[in-house]
N, C-alpha and C. Protein backbone atom coordinates (compact mmCIF):
# COMPACT_ATOMS: atom_id res chain seq x y z
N UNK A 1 0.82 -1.20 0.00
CA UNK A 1 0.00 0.00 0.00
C UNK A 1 0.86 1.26 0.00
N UNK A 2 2.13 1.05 1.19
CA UNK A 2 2.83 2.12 0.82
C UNK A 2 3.76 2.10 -0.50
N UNK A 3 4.10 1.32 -0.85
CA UNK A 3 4.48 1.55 -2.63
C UNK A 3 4.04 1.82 -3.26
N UNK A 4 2.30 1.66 -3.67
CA UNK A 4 1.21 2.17 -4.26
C UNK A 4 1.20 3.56 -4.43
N UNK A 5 0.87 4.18 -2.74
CA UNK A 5 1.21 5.45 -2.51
C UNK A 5 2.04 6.45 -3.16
N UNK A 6 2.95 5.98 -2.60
CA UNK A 6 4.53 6.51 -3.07
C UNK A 6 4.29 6.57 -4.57
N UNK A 7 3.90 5.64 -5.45
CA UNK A 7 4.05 5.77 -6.87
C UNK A 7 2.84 6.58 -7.44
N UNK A 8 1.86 6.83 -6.56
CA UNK A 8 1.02 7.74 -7.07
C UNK A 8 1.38 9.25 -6.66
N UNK A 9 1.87 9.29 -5.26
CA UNK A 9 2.42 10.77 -5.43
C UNK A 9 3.76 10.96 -6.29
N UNK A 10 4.47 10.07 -6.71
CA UNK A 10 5.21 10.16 -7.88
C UNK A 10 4.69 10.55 -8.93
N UNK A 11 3.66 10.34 -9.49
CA UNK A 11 2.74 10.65 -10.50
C UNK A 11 2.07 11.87 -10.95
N UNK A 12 1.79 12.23 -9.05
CA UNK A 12 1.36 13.41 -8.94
C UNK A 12 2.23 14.45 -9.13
N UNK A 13 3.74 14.72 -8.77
CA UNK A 13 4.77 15.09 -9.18
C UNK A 13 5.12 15.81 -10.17
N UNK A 14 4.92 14.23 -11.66
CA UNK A 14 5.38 14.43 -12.59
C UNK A 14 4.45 14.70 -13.47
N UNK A 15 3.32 14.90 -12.82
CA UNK A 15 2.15 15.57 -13.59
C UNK A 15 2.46 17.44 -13.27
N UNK A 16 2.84 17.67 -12.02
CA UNK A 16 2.80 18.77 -11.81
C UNK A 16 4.13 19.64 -13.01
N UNK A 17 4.86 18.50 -12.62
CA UNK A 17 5.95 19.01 -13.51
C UNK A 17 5.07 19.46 -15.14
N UNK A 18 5.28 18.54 -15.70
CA UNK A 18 4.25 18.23 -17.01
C UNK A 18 3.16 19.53 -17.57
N UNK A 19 2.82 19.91 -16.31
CA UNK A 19 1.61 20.76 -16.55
C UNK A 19 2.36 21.73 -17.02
N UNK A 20 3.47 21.85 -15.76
CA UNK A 20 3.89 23.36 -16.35
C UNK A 20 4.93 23.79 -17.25
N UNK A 21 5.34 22.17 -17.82
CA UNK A 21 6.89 22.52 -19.10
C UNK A 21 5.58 23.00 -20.12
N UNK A 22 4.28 22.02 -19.92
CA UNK A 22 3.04 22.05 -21.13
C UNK A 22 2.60 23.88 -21.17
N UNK A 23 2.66 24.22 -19.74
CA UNK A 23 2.68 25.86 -20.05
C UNK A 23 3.78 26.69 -21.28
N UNK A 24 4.80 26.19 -20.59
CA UNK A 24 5.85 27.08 -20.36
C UNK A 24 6.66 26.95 -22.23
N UNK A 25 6.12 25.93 -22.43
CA UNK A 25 6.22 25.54 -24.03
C UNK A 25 5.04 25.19 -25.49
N UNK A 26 4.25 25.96 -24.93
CA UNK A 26 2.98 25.68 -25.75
C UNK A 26 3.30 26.45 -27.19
N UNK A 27 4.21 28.07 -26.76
CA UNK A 27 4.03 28.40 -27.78
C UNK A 27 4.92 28.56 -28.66
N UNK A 28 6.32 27.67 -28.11
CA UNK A 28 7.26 27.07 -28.64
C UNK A 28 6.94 25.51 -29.74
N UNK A 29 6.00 24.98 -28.97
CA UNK A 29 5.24 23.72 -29.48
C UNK A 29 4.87 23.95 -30.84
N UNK A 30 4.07 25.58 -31.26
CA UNK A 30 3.51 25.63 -31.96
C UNK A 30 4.27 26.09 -33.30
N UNK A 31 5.05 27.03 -32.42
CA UNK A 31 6.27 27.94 -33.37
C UNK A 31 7.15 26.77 -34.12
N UNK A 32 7.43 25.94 -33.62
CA UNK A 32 8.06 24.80 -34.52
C UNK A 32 7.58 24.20 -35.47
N UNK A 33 5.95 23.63 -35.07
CA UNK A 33 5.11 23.00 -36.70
C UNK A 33 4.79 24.20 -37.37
N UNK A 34 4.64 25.41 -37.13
CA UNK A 34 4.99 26.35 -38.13
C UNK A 34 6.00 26.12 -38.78
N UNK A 35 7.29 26.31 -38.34
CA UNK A 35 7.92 26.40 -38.90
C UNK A 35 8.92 25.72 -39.78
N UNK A 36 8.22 24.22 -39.15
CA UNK A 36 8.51 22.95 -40.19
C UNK A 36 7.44 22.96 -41.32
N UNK A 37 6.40 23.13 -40.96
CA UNK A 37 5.84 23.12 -42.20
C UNK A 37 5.99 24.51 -42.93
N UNK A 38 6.33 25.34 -42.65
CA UNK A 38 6.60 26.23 -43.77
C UNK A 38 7.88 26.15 -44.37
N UNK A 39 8.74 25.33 -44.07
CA UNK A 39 9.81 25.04 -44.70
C UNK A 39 9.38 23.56 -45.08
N UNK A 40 8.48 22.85 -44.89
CA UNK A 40 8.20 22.23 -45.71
C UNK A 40 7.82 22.35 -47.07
N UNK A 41 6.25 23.37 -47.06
CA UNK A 41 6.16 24.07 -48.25
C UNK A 41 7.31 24.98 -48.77
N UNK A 42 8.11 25.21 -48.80
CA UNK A 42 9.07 25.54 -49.41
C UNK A 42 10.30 24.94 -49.91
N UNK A 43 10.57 23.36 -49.74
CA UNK A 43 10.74 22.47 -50.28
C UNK A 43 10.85 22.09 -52.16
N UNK A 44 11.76 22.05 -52.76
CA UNK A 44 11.46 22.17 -54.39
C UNK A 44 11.32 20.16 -54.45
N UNK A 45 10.82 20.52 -55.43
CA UNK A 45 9.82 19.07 -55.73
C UNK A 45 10.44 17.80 -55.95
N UNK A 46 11.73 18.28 -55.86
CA UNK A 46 12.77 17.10 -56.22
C UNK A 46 13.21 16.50 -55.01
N UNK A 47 13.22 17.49 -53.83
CA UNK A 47 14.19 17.02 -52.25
C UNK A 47 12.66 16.25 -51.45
N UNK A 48 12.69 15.10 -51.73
CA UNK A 48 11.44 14.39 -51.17
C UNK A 48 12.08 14.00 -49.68
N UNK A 49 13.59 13.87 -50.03
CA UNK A 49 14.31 13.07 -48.22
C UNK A 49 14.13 14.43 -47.58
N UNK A 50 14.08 15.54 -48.06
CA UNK A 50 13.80 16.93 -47.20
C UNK A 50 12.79 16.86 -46.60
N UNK A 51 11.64 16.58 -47.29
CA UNK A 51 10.18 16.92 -46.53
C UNK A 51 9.98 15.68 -45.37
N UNK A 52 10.28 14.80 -45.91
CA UNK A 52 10.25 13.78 -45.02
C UNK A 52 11.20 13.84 -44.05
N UNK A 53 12.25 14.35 -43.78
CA UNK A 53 12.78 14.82 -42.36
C UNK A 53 11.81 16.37 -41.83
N UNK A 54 11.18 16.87 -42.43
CA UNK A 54 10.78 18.02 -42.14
C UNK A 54 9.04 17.30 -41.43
N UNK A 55 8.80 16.50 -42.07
CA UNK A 55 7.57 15.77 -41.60
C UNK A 55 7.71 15.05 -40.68
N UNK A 56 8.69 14.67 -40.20
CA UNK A 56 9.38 13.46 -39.24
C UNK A 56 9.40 14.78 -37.94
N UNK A 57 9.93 16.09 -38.07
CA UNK A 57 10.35 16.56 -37.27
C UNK A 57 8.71 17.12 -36.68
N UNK A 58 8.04 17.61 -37.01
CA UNK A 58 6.51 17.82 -37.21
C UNK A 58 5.78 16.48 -36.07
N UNK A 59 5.86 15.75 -36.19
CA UNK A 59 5.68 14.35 -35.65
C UNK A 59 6.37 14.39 -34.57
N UNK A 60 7.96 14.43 -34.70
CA UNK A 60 8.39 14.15 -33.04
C UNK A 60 7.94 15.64 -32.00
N UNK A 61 7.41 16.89 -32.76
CA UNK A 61 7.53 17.95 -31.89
C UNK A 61 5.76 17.02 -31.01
N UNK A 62 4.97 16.82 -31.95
CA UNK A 62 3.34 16.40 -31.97
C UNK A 62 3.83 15.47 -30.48
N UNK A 63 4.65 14.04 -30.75
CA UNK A 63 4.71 13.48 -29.47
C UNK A 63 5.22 13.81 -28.57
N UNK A 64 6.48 14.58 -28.74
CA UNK A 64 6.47 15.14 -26.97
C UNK A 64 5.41 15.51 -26.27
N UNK A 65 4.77 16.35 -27.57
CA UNK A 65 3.61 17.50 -26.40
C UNK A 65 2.70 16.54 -26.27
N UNK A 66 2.29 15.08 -26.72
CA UNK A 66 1.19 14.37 -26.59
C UNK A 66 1.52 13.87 -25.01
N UNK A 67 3.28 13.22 -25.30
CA UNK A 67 3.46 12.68 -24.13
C UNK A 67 3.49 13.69 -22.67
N UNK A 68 3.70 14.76 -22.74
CA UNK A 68 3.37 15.95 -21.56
C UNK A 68 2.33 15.88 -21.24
N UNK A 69 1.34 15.80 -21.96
CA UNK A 69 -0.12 15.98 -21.77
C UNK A 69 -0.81 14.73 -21.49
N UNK A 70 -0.02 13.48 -21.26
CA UNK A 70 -1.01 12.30 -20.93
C UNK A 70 0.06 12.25 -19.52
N UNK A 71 1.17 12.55 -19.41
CA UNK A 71 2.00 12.59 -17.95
C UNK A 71 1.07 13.63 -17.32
N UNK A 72 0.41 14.85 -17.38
CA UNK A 72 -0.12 15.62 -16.45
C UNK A 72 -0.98 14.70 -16.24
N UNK A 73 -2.10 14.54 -17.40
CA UNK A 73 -3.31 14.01 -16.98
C UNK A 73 -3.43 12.82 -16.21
N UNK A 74 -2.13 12.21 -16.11
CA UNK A 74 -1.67 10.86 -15.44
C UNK A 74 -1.54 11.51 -13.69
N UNK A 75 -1.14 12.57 -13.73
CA UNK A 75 -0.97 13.54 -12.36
C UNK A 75 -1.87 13.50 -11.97
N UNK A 76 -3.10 14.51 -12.94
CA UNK A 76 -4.43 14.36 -12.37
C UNK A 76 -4.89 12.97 -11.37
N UNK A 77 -4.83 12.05 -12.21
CA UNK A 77 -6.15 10.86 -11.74
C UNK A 77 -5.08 10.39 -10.97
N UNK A 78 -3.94 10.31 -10.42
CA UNK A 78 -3.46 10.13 -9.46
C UNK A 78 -3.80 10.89 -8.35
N UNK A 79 -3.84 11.95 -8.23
CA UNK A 79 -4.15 12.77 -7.12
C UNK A 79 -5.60 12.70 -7.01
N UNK A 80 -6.32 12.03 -7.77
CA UNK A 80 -7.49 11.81 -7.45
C UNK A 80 -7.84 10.75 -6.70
N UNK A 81 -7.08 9.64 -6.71
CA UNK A 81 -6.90 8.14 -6.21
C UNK A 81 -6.28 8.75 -5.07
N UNK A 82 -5.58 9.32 -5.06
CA UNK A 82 -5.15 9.54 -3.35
C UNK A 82 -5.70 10.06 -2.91
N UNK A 83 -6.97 11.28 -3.33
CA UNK A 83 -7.98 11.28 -1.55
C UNK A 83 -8.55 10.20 -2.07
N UNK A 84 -8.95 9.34 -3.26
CA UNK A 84 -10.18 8.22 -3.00
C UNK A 84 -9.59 7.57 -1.53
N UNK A 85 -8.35 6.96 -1.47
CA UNK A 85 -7.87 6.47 -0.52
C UNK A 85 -7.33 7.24 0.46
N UNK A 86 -7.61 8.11 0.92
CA UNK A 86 -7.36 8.93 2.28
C UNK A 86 -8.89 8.91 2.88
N UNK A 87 -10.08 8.74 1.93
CA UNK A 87 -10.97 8.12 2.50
C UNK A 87 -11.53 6.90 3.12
N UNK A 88 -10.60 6.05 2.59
CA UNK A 88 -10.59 4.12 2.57
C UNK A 88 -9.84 4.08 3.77
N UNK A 89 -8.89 4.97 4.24
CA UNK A 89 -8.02 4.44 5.53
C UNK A 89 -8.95 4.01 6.75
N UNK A 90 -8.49 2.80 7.13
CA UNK A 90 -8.60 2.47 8.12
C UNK A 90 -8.49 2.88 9.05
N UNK A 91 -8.69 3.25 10.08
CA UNK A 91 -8.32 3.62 11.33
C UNK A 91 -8.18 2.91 12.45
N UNK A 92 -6.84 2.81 13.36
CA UNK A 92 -6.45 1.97 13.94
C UNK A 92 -5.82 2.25 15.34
């Protein structure tokens, strides 16, 4: 139970963290698929290994911020499970 614990306020943690790189880079997040895709479209029709690193890069910016955003929300429902169970305690 106390490992349980422990790994949910771990959770809670790294959600807190999470929330706020997800602040603190949103509009960095965005400024990049801008700016891959506009250097995508600007791409001449011949450099296909171009776009496709430029599309690749588009993609890895997409999963970080996916993975930030399922680590907060992972924060969330952790800290939700810990009052469920600050209500469940026993008392002894």
């Amino acid at each position: 139970m106390v490992t349980d614990e422990f790994a949910l306020h771990q959770k809670v943690t790294d959600g807190h963290a999470a929330d706020h790189d997800l602040r603190q880079y949103e509009q960095a997040f965005r400024a990049l698929k801008a700016q891959y895709v506009e250097a995508w479209e600007a791409t001449g029709y011949k450099d296909a290994e171009g776009r496709e690193r430029l599309w690749q890069a588009v993609q890895i910016v997409g999963k970080v911020e996916s993975h930030l955003q399922q680590v907060a929300a992972n924060g969330r429902v952790a800290a939700k499970e810990i009052e469920r169970l600050k209500g469940k305690r026993p008392i002894f």
